[in-house]
Structures are given as structure tokens and as C-alpha cells.
C-alpha atoms as a PDB file:
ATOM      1  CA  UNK A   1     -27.698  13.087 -43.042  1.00  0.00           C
ATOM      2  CA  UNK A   2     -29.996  12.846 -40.259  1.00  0.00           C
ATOM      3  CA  UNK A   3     -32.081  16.046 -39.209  1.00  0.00           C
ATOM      4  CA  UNK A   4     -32.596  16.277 -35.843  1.00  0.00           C
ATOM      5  CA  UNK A   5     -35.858  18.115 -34.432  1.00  0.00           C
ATOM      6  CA  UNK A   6     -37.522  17.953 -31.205  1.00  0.00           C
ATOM      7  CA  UNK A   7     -40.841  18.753 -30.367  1.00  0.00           C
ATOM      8  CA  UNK A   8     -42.762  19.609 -27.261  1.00  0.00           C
ATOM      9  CA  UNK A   9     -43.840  16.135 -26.455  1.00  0.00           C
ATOM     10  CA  UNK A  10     -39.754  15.313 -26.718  1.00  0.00           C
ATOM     11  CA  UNK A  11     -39.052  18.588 -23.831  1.00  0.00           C
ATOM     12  CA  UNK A  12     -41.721  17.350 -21.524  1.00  0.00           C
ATOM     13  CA  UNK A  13     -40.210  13.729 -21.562  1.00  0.00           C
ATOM     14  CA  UNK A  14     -36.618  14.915 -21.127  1.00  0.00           C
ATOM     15  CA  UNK A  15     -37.949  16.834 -18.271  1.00  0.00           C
ATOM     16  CA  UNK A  16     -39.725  13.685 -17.045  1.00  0.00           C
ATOM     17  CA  UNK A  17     -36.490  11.512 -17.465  1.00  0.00           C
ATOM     18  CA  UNK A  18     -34.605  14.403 -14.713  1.00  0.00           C
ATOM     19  CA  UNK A  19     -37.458  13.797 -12.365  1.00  0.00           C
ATOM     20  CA  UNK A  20     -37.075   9.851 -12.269  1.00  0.00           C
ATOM     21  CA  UNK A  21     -33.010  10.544 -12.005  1.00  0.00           C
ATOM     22  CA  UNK A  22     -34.268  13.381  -9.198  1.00  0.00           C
ATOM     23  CA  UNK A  23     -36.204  11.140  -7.368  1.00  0.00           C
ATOM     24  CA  UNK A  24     -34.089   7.532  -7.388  1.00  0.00           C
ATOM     25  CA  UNK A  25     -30.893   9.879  -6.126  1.00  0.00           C
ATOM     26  CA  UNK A  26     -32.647  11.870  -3.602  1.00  0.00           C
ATOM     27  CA  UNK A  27     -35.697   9.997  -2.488  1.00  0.00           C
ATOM     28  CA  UNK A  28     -35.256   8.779   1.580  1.00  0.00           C
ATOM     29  CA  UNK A  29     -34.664   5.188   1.469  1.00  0.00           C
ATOM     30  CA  UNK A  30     -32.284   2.806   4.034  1.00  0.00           C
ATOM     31  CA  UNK A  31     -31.442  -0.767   3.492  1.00  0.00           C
ATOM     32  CA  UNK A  32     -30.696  -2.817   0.519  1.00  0.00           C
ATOM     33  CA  UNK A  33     -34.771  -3.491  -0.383  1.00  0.00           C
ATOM     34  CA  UNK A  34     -35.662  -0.078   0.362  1.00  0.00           C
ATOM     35  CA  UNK A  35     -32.855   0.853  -2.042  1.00  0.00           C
ATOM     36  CA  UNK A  36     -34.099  -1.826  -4.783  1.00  0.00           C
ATOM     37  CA  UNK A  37     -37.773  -0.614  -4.283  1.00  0.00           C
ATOM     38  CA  UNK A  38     -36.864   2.661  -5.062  1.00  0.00           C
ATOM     39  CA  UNK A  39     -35.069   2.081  -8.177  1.00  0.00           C
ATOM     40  CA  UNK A  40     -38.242  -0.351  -9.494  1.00  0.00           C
ATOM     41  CA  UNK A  41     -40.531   2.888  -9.074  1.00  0.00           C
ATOM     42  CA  UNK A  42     -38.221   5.499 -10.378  1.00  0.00           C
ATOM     43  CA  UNK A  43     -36.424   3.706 -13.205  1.00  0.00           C
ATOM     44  CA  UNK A  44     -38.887   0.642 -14.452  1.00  0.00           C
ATOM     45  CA  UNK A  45     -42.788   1.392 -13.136  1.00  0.00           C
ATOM     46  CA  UNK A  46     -42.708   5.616 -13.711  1.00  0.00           C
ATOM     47  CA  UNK A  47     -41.292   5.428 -16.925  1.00  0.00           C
ATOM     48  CA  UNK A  48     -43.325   2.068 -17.738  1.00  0.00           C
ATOM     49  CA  UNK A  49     -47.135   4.014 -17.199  1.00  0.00           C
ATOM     50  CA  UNK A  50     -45.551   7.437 -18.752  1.00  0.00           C
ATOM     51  CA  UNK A  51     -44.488   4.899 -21.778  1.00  0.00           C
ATOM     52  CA  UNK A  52     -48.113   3.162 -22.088  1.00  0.00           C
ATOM     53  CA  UNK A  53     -50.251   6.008 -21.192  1.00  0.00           C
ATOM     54  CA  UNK A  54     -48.919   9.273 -22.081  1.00  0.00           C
ATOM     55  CA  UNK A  55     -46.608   8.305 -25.071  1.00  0.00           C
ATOM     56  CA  UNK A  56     -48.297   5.188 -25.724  1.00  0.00           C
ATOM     57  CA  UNK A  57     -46.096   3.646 -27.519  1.00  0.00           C
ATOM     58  CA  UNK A  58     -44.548   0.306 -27.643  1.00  0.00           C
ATOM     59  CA  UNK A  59     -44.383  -1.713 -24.352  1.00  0.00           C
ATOM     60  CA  UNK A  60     -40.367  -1.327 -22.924  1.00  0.00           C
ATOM     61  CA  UNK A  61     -40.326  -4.793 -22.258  1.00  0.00           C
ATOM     62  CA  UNK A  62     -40.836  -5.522 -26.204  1.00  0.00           C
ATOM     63  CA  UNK A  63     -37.390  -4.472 -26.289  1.00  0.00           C
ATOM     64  CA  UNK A  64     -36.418  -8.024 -24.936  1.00  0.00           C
ATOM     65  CA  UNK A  65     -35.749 -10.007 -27.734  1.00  0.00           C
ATOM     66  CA  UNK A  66     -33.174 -11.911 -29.671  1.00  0.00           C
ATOM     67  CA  UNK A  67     -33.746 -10.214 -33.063  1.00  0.00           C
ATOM     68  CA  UNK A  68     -31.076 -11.753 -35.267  1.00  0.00           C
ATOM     69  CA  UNK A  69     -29.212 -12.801 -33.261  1.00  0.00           C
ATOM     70  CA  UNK A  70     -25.713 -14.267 -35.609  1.00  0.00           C
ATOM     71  CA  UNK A  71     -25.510 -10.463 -36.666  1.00  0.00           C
ATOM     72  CA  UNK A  72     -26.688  -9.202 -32.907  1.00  0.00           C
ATOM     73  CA  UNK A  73     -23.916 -11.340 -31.543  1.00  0.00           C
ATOM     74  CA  UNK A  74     -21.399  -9.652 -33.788  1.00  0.00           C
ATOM     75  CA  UNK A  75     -22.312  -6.404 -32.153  1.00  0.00           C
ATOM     76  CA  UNK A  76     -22.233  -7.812 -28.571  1.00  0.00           C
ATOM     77  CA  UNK A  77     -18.547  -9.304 -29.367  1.00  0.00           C
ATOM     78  CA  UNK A  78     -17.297  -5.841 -31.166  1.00  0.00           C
ATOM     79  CA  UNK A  79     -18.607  -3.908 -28.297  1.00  0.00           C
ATOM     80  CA  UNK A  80     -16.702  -5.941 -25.771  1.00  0.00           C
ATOM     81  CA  UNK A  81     -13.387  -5.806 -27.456  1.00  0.00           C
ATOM     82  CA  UNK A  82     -13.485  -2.221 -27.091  1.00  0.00           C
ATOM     83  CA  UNK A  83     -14.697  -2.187 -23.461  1.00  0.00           C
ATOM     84  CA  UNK A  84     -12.264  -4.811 -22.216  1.00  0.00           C
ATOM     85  CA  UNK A  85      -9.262  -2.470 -24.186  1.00  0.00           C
ATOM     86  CA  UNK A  86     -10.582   0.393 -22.589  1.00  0.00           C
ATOM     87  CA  UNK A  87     -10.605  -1.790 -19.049  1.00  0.00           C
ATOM     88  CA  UNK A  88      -7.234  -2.877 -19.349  1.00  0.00           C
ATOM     89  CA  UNK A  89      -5.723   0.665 -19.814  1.00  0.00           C
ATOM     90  CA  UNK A  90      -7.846   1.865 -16.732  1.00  0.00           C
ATOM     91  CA  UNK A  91      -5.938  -0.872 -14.324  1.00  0.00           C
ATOM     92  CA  UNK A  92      -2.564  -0.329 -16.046  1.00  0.00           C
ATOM     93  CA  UNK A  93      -2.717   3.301 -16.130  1.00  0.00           C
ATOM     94  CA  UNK A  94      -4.904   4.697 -13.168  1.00  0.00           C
ATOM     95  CA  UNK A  95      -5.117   4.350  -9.401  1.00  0.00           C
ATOM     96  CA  UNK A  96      -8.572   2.282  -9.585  1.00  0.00           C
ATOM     97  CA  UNK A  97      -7.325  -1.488  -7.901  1.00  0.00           C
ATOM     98  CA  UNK A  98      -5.940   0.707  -4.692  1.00  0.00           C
ATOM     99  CA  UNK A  99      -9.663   2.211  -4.657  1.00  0.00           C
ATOM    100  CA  UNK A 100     -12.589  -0.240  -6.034  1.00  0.00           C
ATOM    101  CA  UNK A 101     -14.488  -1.635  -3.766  1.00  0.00           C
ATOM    102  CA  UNK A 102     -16.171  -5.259  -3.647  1.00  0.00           C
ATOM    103  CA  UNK A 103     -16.786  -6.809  -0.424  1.00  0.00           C
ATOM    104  CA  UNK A 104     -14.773  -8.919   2.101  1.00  0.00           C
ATOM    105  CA  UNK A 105     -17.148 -11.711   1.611  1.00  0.00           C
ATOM    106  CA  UNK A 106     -17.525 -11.493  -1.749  1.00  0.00           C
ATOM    107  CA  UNK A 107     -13.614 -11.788  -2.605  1.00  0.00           C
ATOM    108  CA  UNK A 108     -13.337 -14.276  -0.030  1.00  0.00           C
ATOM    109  CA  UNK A 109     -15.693 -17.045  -1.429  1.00  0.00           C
ATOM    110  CA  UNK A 110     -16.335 -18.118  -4.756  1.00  0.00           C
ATOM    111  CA  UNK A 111     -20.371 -19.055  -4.176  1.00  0.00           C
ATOM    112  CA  UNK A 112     -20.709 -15.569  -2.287  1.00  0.00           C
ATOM    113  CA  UNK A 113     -19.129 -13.909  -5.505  1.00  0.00           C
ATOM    114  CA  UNK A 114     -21.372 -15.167  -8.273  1.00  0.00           C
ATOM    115  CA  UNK A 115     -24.434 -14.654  -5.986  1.00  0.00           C
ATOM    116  CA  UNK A 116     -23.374 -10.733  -5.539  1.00  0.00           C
ATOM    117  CA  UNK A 117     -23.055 -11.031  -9.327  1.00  0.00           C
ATOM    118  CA  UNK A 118     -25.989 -13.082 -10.675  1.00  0.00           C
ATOM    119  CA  UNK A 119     -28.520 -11.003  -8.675  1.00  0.00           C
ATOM    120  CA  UNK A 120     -27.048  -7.889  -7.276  1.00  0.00           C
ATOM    121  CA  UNK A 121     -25.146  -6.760 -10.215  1.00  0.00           C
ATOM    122  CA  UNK A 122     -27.543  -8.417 -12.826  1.00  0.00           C
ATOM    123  CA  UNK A 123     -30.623  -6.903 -11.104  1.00  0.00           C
ATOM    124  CA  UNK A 124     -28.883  -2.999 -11.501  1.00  0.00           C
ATOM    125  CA  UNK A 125     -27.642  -4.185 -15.000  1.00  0.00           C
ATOM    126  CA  UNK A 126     -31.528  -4.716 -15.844  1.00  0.00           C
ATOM    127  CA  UNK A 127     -32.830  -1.492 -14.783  1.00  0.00           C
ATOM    128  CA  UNK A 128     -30.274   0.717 -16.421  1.00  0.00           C
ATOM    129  CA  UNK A 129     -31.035  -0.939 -19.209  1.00  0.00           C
ATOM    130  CA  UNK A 130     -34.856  -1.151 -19.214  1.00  0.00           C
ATOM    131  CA  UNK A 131     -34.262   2.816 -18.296  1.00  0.00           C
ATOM    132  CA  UNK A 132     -31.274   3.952 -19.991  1.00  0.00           C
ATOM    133  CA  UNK A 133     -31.230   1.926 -23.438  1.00  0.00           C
ATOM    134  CA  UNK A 134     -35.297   0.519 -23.333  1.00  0.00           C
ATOM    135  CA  UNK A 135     -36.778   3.501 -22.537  1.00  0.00           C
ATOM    136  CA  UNK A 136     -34.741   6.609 -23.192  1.00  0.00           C
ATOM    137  CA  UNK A 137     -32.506   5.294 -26.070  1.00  0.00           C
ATOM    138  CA  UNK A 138     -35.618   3.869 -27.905  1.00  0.00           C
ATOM    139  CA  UNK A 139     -37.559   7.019 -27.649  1.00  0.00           C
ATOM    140  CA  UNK A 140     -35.222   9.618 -29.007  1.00  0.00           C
ATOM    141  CA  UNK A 141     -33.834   6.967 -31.468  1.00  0.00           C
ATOM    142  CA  UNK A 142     -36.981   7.682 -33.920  1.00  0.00           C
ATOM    143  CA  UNK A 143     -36.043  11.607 -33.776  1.00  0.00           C
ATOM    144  CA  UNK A 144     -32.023  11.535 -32.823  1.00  0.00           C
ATOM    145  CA  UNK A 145     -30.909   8.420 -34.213  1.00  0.00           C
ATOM    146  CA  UNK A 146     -27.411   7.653 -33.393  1.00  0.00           C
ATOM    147  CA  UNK A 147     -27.026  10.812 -30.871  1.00  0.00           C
ATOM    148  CA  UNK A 148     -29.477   8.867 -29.051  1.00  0.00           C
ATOM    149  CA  UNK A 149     -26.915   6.691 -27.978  1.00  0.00           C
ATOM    150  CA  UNK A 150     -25.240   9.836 -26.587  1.00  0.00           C
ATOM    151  CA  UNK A 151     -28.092  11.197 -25.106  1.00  0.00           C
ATOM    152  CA  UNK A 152     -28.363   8.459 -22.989  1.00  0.00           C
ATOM    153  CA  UNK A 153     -24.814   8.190 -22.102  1.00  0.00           C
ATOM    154  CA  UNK A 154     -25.227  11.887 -21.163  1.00  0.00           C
ATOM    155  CA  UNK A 155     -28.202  11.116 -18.691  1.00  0.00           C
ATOM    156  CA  UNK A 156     -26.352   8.008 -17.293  1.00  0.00           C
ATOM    157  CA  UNK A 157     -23.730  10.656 -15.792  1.00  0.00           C
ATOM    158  CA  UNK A 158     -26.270  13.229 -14.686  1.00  0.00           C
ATOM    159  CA  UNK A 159     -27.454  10.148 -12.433  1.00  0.00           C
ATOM    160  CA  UNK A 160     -24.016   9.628 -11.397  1.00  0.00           C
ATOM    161  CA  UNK A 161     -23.232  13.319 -10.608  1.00  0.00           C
ATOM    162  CA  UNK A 162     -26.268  13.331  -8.728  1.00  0.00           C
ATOM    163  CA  UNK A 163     -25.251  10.457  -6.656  1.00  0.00           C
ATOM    164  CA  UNK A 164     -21.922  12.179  -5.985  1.00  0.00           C
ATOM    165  CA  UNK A 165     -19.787   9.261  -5.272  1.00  0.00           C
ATOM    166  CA  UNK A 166     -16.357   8.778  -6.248  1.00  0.00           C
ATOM    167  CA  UNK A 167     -15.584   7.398  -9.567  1.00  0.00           C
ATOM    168  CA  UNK A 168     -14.575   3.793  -8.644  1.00  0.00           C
ATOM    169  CA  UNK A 169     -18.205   3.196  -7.336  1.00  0.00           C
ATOM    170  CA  UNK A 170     -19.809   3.202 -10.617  1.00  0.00           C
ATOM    171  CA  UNK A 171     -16.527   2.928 -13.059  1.00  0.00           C
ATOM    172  CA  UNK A 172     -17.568  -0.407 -14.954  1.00  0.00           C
ATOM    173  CA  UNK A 173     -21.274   1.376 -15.322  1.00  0.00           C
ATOM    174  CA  UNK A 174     -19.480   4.303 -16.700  1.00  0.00           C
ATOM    175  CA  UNK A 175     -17.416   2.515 -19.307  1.00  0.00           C
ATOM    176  CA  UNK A 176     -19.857   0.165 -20.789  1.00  0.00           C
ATOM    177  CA  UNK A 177     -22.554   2.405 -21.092  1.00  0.00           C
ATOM    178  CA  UNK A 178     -21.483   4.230 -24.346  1.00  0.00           C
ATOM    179  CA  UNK A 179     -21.397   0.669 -25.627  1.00  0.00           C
ATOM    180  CA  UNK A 180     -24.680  -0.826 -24.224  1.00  0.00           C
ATOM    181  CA  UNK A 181     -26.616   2.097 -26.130  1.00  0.00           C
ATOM    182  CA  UNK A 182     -24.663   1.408 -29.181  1.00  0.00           C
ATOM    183  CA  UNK A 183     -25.291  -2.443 -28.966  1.00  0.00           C
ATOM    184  CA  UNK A 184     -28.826  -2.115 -28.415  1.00  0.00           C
ATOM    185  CA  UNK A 185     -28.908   0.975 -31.450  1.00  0.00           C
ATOM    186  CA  UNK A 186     -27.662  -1.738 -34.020  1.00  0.00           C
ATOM    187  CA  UNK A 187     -29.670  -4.691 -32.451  1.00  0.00           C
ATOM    188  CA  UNK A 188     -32.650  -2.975 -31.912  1.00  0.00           C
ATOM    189  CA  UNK A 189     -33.171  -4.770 -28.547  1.00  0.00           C
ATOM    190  CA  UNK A 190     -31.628  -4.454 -24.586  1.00  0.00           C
ATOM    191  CA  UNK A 191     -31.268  -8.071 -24.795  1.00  0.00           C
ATOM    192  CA  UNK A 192     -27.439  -8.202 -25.719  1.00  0.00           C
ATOM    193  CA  UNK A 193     -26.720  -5.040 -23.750  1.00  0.00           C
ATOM    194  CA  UNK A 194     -27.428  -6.787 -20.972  1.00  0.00           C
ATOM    195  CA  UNK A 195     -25.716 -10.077 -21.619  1.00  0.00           C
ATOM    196  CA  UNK A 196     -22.793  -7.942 -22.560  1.00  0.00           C
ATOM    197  CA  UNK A 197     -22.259  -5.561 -19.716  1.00  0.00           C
ATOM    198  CA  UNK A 198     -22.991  -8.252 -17.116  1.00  0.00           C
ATOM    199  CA  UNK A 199     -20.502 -10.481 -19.011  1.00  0.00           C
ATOM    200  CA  UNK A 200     -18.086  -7.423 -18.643  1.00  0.00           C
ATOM    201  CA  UNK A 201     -18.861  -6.617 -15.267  1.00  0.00           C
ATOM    202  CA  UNK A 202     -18.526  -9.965 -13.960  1.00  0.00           C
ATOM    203  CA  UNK A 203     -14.918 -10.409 -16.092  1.00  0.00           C
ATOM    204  CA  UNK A 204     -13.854  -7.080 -14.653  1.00  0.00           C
ATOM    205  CA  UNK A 205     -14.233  -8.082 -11.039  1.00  0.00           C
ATOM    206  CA  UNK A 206     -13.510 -11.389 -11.242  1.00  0.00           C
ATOM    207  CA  UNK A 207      -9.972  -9.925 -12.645  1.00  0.00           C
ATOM    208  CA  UNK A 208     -10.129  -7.661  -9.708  1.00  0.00           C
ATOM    209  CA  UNK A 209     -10.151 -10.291  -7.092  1.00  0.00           C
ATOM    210  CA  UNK A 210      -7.469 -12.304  -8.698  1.00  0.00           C
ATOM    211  CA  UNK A 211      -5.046  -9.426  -9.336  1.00  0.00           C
ATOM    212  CA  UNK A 212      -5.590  -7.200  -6.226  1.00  0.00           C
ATOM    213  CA  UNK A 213      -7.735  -8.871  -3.163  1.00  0.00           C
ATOM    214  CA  UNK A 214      -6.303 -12.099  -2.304  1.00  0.00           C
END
């Protein structure tokens, strides 16, 4: 059984972790790069120099890599079995397709669609997971071990309940975020959490578009 202790050094980050959340929900931005520029600082370059330089440990971006990747894969497919299941009740069972929201454009146009996906959605994919599963995750992981995929999960919907927006905003960052931390637990990298909640993302509004906004 794993025995879980935290020491000082483990408080001060969790109190630096609130501050980054603090500051990319509350920090005066406008515009779509302004937006983007705050999330870099908050979420990739804060926790990148309190990584190096106060914890100095391992470089987040070392999490990148393919690992083994036959058994890494296994992980990423398990994973989105139970995320598409979970997906599938939430359209037949809740009031989500009369509320999500994806724009005019976007369900309008094919080449508009996988543009808002391929750097829109895969540029917040990447810094949640550089933040939430890279940096976080990793970090407890040596002290926690699997409640460190919890932890995380936990901190992912502080941010949201900071942001105070309704549910459907951030719904498909809700669900797969239990089962980014786990993939990148088992495959030691945020490599495959990535591929796997874009994949999921992109499935999930593609069968948005086709079911609801025609």
C-alpha cells in the first residue's frame, strides 16, 4: 500500500499551482492572443522556471515521448472506450446538444472545422496537459502515486469553478481529464494524453455537428 506524505516543499507548490489557476482566470486580458498569451505565462512558462529553478527537477517537456508505445497505445485505446461510453450517455441522457456551443462557421464548413480543431482545440489540449498531467501529475506522482491522477482532476475543476461558466463550455475537458491523468500515470508520458483527448474532442464535435447543427 502506498503511504502518502507531504512535505513543505509539496504545500508551497500546491499553493503555487492556485496562483497560476488565480492568475490565468482572473488576469485582464481581451481578444483571442491576449487570451492565448495569458495561458502560455500562467500554465507553461510559470510553472516551467518554478520546475527548473526552484524544484529543479526534470524538464516538463521530457514528458513528451513515445515510451513503449504497443503497451502505451493499449492505454490510449482503454481510456477512450470509457470516455466515448461516458460521451454517449451524456447526449442520450442530458440536455447538452440544445446547449454546446461551436461556432456558425465552424459547423458550416468542413476546412473551417478542422482548423478550429487542429490549432484552437489542439493548442488548449497542449497546455492542460503540459500543466495538468506534465507538471502537476508528474510531481505529486513520486509522493501520491495514483491519487495523483485525482489531484489533478481536482485542480482541473478548481480552474473551471473559477472560470464560472456553464458546464457545456468545458464538458469534453471535464470528461477526459480523469482519463488523460490516468493515461499519462501508466505511460509515463503526456504524449498519448494528448493524442487521445484531441482524438476525443475532435470525435465528440464532429458527432455534434452531424447530429444537432445542420
Amino acid at each position: 500500500m502506498h503511504v502518502i506524505k507531504i512535505n513543505k516543499q509539496e504545500i508551497v507548490t500546491g499553493v503555487f499551482i492556485m496562483l497560476c489557476l488565480l492568475g490565468y482566470a482572473f488576469f485582464p486580458a481581451s481578444g483571442y492572443f491576449q487570451y492565448k498569451t495569458v495561458a502560455v505565462f500562467f500554465l507553461i512558462v510559470l510553472p516551467f522556471l518554478y520546475n527548473k529553478y526552484f524544484l529543479k527537477r526534470e524538464n516538463l517537456f521530457n514528458r513528451i515521448k513515445v515510451g513503449d508505445w504497443k503497451n502505451n497505445l493499449k492505454f490510449l485505446v482503454m481510456a477512450l472506450v470509457g470516455v466515448f461510453l461516458i460521451a454517449a450517455i451524456v447526449f442520450k441522457y442530458t440536455d447538452l446538444l440544445q446547449h454546446y456551443l461551436l461556432s456558425p462557421a465552424v459547423k458550416g464548413d468542413f476546412g473551417k472545422f478542422l482548423w478550429y480543431e487542429f490549432t484552437g482545440v489542439a493548442f488548449t489540449v497542449a497546455i492542460y496537459e503540459i500543466f495538468f498531467r506534465g507538471f502537476i501529475l508528474f510531481y505529486f506522482k513520486v509522493s501520491l502515486g495514483k491519487w495523483s491522477v485525482l489531484l489533478q482532476f481536482i485542480f482541473f475543476l478548481i480552474l473551471m469553478l473559477l472560470f464560472n461558466l456553464p458546464y457545456w463550455f468545458y464538458l469534453t475537458y471535464l470528461i477526459f481529464t480523469p482519463f488523460a491523468g490516468w493515461i499519462a500515470y501508466k505511460s509515463d508520458s503526456i504524449l498519448y494524453s494528448f493524442l487521445g483527448q484531441l482524438f476525443f474532442i475532435i470525435i465528440f464535435d464532429a458527432s455534434y455537428v452531424a447530429l444537432v447543427a445542420k
